[in-house]
C-alpha atoms as a PDB file:
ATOM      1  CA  UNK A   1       4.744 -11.038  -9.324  1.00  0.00           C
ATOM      2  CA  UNK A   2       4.577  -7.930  -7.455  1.00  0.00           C
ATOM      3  CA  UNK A   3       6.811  -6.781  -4.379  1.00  0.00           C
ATOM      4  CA  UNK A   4       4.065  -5.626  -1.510  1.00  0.00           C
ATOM      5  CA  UNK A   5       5.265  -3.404   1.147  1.00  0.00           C
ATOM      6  CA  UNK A   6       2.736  -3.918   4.316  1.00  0.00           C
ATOM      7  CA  UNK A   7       2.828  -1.311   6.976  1.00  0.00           C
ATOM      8  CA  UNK A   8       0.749  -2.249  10.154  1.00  0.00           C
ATOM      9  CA  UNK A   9       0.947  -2.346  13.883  1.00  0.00           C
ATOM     10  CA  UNK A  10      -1.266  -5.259  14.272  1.00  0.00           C
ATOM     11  CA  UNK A  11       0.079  -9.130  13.881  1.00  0.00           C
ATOM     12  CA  UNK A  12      -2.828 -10.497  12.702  1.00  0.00           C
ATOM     13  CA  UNK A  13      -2.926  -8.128   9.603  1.00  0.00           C
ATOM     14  CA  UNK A  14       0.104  -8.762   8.725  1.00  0.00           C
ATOM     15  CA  UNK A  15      -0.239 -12.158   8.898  1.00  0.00           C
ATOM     16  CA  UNK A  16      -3.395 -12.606   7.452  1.00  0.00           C
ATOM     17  CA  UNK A  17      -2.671 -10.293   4.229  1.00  0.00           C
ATOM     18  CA  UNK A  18       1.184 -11.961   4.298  1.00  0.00           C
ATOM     19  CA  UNK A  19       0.080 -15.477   3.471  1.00  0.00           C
ATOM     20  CA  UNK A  20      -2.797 -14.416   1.331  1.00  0.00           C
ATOM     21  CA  UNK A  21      -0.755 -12.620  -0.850  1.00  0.00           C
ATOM     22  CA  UNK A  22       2.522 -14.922  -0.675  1.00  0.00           C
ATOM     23  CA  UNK A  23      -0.231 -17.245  -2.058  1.00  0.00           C
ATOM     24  CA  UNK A  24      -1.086 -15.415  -4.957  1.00  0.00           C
ATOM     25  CA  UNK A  25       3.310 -15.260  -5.794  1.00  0.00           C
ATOM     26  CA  UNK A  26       4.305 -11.968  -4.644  1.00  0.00           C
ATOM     27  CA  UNK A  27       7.236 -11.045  -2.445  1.00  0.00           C
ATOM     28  CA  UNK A  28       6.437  -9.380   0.902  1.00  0.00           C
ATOM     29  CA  UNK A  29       7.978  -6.989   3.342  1.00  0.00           C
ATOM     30  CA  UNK A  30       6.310  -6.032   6.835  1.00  0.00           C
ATOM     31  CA  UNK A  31       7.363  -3.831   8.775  1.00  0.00           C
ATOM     32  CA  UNK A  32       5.101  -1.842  11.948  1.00  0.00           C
ATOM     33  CA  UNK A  33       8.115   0.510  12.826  1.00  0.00           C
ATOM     34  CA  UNK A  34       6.875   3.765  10.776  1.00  0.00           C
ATOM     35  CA  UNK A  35      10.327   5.317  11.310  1.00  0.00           C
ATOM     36  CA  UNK A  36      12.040   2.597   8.772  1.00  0.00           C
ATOM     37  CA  UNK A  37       8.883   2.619   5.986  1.00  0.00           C
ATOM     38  CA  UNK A  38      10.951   5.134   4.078  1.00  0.00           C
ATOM     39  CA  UNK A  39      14.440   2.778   4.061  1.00  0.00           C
ATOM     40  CA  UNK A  40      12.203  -0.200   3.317  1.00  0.00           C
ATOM     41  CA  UNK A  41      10.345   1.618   0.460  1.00  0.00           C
ATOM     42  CA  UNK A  42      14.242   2.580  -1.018  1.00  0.00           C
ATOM     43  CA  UNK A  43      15.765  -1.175   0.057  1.00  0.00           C
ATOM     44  CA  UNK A  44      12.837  -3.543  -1.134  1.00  0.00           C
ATOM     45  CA  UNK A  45      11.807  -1.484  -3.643  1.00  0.00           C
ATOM     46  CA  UNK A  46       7.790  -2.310  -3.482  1.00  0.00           C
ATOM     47  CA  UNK A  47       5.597  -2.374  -6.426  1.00  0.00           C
ATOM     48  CA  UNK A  48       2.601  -1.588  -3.952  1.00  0.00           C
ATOM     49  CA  UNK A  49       2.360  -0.046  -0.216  1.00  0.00           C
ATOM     50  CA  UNK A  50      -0.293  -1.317   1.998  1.00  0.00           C
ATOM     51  CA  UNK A  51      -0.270   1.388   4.508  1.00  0.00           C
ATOM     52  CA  UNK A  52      -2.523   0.817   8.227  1.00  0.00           C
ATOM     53  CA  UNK A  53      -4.507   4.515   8.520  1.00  0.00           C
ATOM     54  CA  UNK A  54      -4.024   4.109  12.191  1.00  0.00           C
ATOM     55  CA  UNK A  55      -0.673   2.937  13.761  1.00  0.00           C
ATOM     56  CA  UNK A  56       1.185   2.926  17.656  1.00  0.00           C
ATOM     57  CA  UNK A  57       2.749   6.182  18.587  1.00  0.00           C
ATOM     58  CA  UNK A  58       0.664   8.483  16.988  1.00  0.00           C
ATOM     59  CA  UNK A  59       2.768   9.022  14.113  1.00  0.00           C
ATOM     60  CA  UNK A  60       0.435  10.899  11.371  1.00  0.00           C
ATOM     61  CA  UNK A  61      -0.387   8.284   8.594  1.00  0.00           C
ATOM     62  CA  UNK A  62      -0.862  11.228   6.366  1.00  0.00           C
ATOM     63  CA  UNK A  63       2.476  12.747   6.233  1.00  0.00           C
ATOM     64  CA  UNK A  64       3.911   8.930   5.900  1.00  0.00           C
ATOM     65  CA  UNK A  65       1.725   8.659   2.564  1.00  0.00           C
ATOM     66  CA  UNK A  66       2.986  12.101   1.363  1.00  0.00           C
ATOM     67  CA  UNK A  67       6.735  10.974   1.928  1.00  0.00           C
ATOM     68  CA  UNK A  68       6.307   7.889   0.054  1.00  0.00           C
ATOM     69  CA  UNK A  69       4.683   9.349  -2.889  1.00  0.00           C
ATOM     70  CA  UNK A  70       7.753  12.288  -2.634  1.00  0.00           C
ATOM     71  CA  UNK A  71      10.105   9.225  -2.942  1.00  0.00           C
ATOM     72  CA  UNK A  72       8.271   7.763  -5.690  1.00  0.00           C
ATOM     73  CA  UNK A  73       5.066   9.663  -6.615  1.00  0.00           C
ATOM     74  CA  UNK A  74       4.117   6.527  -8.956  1.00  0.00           C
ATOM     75  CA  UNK A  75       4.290   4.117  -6.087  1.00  0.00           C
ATOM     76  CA  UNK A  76       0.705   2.468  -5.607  1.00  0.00           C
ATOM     77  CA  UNK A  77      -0.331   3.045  -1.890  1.00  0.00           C
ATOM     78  CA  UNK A  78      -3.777   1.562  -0.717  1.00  0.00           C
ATOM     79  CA  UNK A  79      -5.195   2.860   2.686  1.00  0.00           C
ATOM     80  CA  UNK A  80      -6.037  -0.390   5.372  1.00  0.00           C
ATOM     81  CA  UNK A  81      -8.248   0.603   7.852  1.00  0.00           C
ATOM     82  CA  UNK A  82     -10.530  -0.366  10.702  1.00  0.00           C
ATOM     83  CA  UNK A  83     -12.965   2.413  10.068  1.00  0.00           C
ATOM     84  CA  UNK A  84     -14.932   3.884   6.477  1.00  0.00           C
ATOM     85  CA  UNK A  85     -14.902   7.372   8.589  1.00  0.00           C
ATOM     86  CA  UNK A  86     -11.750   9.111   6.531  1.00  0.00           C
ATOM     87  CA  UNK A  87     -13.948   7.600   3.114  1.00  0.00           C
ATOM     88  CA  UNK A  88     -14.355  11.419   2.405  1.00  0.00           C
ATOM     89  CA  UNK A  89     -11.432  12.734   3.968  1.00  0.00           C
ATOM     90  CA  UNK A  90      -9.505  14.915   1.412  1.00  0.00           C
ATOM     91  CA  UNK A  91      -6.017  12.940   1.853  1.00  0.00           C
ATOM     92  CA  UNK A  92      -7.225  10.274   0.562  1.00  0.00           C
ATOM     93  CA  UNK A  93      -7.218  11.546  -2.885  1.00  0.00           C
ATOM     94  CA  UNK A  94      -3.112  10.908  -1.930  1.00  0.00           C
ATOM     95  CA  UNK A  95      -3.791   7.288  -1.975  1.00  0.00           C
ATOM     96  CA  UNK A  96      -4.498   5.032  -4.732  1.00  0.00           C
ATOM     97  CA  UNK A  97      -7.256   2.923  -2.869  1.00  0.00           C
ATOM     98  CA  UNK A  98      -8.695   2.232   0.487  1.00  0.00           C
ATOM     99  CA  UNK A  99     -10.221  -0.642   2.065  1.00  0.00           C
ATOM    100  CA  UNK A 100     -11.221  -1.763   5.421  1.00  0.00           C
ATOM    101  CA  UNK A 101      -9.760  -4.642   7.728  1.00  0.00           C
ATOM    102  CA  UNK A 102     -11.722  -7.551   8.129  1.00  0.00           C
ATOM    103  CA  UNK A 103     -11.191 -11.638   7.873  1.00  0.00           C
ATOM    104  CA  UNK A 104     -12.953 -11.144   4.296  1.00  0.00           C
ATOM    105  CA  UNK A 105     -10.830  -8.070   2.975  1.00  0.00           C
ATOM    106  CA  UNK A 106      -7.837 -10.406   1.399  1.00  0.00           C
ATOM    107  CA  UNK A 107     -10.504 -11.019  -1.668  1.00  0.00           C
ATOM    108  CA  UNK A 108     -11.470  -7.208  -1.751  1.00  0.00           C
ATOM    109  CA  UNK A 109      -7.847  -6.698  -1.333  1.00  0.00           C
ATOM    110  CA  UNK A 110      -6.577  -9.100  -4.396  1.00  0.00           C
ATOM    111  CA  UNK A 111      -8.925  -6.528  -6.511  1.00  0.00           C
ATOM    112  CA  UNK A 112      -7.807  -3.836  -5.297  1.00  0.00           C
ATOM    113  CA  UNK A 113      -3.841  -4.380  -6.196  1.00  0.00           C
ATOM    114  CA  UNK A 114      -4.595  -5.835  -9.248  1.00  0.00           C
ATOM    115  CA  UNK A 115      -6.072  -2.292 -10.116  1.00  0.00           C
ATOM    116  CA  UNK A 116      -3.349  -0.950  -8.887  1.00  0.00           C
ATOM    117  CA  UNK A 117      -0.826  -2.830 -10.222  1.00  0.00           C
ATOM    118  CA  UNK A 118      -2.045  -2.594 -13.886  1.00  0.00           C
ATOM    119  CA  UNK A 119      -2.454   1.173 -13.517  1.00  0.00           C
ATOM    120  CA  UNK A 120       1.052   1.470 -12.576  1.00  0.00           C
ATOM    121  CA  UNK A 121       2.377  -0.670 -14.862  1.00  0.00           C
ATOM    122  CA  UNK A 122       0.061   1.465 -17.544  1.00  0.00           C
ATOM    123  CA  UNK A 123       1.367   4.580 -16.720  1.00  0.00           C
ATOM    124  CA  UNK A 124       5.049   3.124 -16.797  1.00  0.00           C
ATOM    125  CA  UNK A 125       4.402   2.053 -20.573  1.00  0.00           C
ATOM    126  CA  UNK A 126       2.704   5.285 -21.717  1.00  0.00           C
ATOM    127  CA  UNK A 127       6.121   7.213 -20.089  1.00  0.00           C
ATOM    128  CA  UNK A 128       8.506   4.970 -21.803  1.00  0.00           C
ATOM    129  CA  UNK A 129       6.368   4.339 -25.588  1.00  0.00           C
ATOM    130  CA  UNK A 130       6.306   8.751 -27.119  1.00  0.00           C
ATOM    131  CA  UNK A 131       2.734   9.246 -28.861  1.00  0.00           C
ATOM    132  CA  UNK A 132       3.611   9.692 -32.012  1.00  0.00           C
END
């Protein structure tokens, strides 16, 4: 399956969406320390980024999501938040989803990488096969 990247400052998140996901066969990688996200995104290699909108230190979320897509600008990153207040925030645009933190969100979740997932692996095959 897919390797998930999972960038959060809270334990229970990363456990929660950890085993839920491990579940479903992909490989994951946690990691709340903002300052390694971009050696973790060139040593693991994720298919996906699950990126907290809020995290300790008040490092801006918003110039982590614009480093990672710099890095790889086809590298799926979904928004995991507390709050639906940045829903219409600009920067968002950035991201390839958002969803919001909850006991229930691993189903919402599932749906949203699979979307994810299958547009990047979409836009991987329409690079590599010309129109002719």
């Amino acid at each position: 399956m897919a390797n998930i990247l999972i960038i959060d400052d809270q334990e229970w998140v990363l456990d929660l969406f950890s085993e839920s996901l491990i579940d479903e066969g992909h490989n994951i990688s946690t990691t709340d320390d903002i300052k390694s996200v971009m050696s973790n995104v060139s040593s693991f290699k994720p298919d996906l980024v699950l990126l907290n909108l809020y995290l300790k230190h008040g490092f801006n979320v918003w110039d982590v999501l614009q480093d990672i897509k710099k890095q790889d600008s086809t590298l799926p990153v979904i928004i995991v938040t507390t709050s639906d207040t940045y829903l219409y925030d600009p920067r968002l645009s950035q991201a390839n989803g958002y969803t919001i933190k909850s006991w229930l969100a691993p189903d919402e979740l599932k749906q949203k990488i699979s979307i994810a997932l299958g547009r990047k692996t979409k836009n991987h095959l329409e690079e590599a096969i010309p129109f002719i």
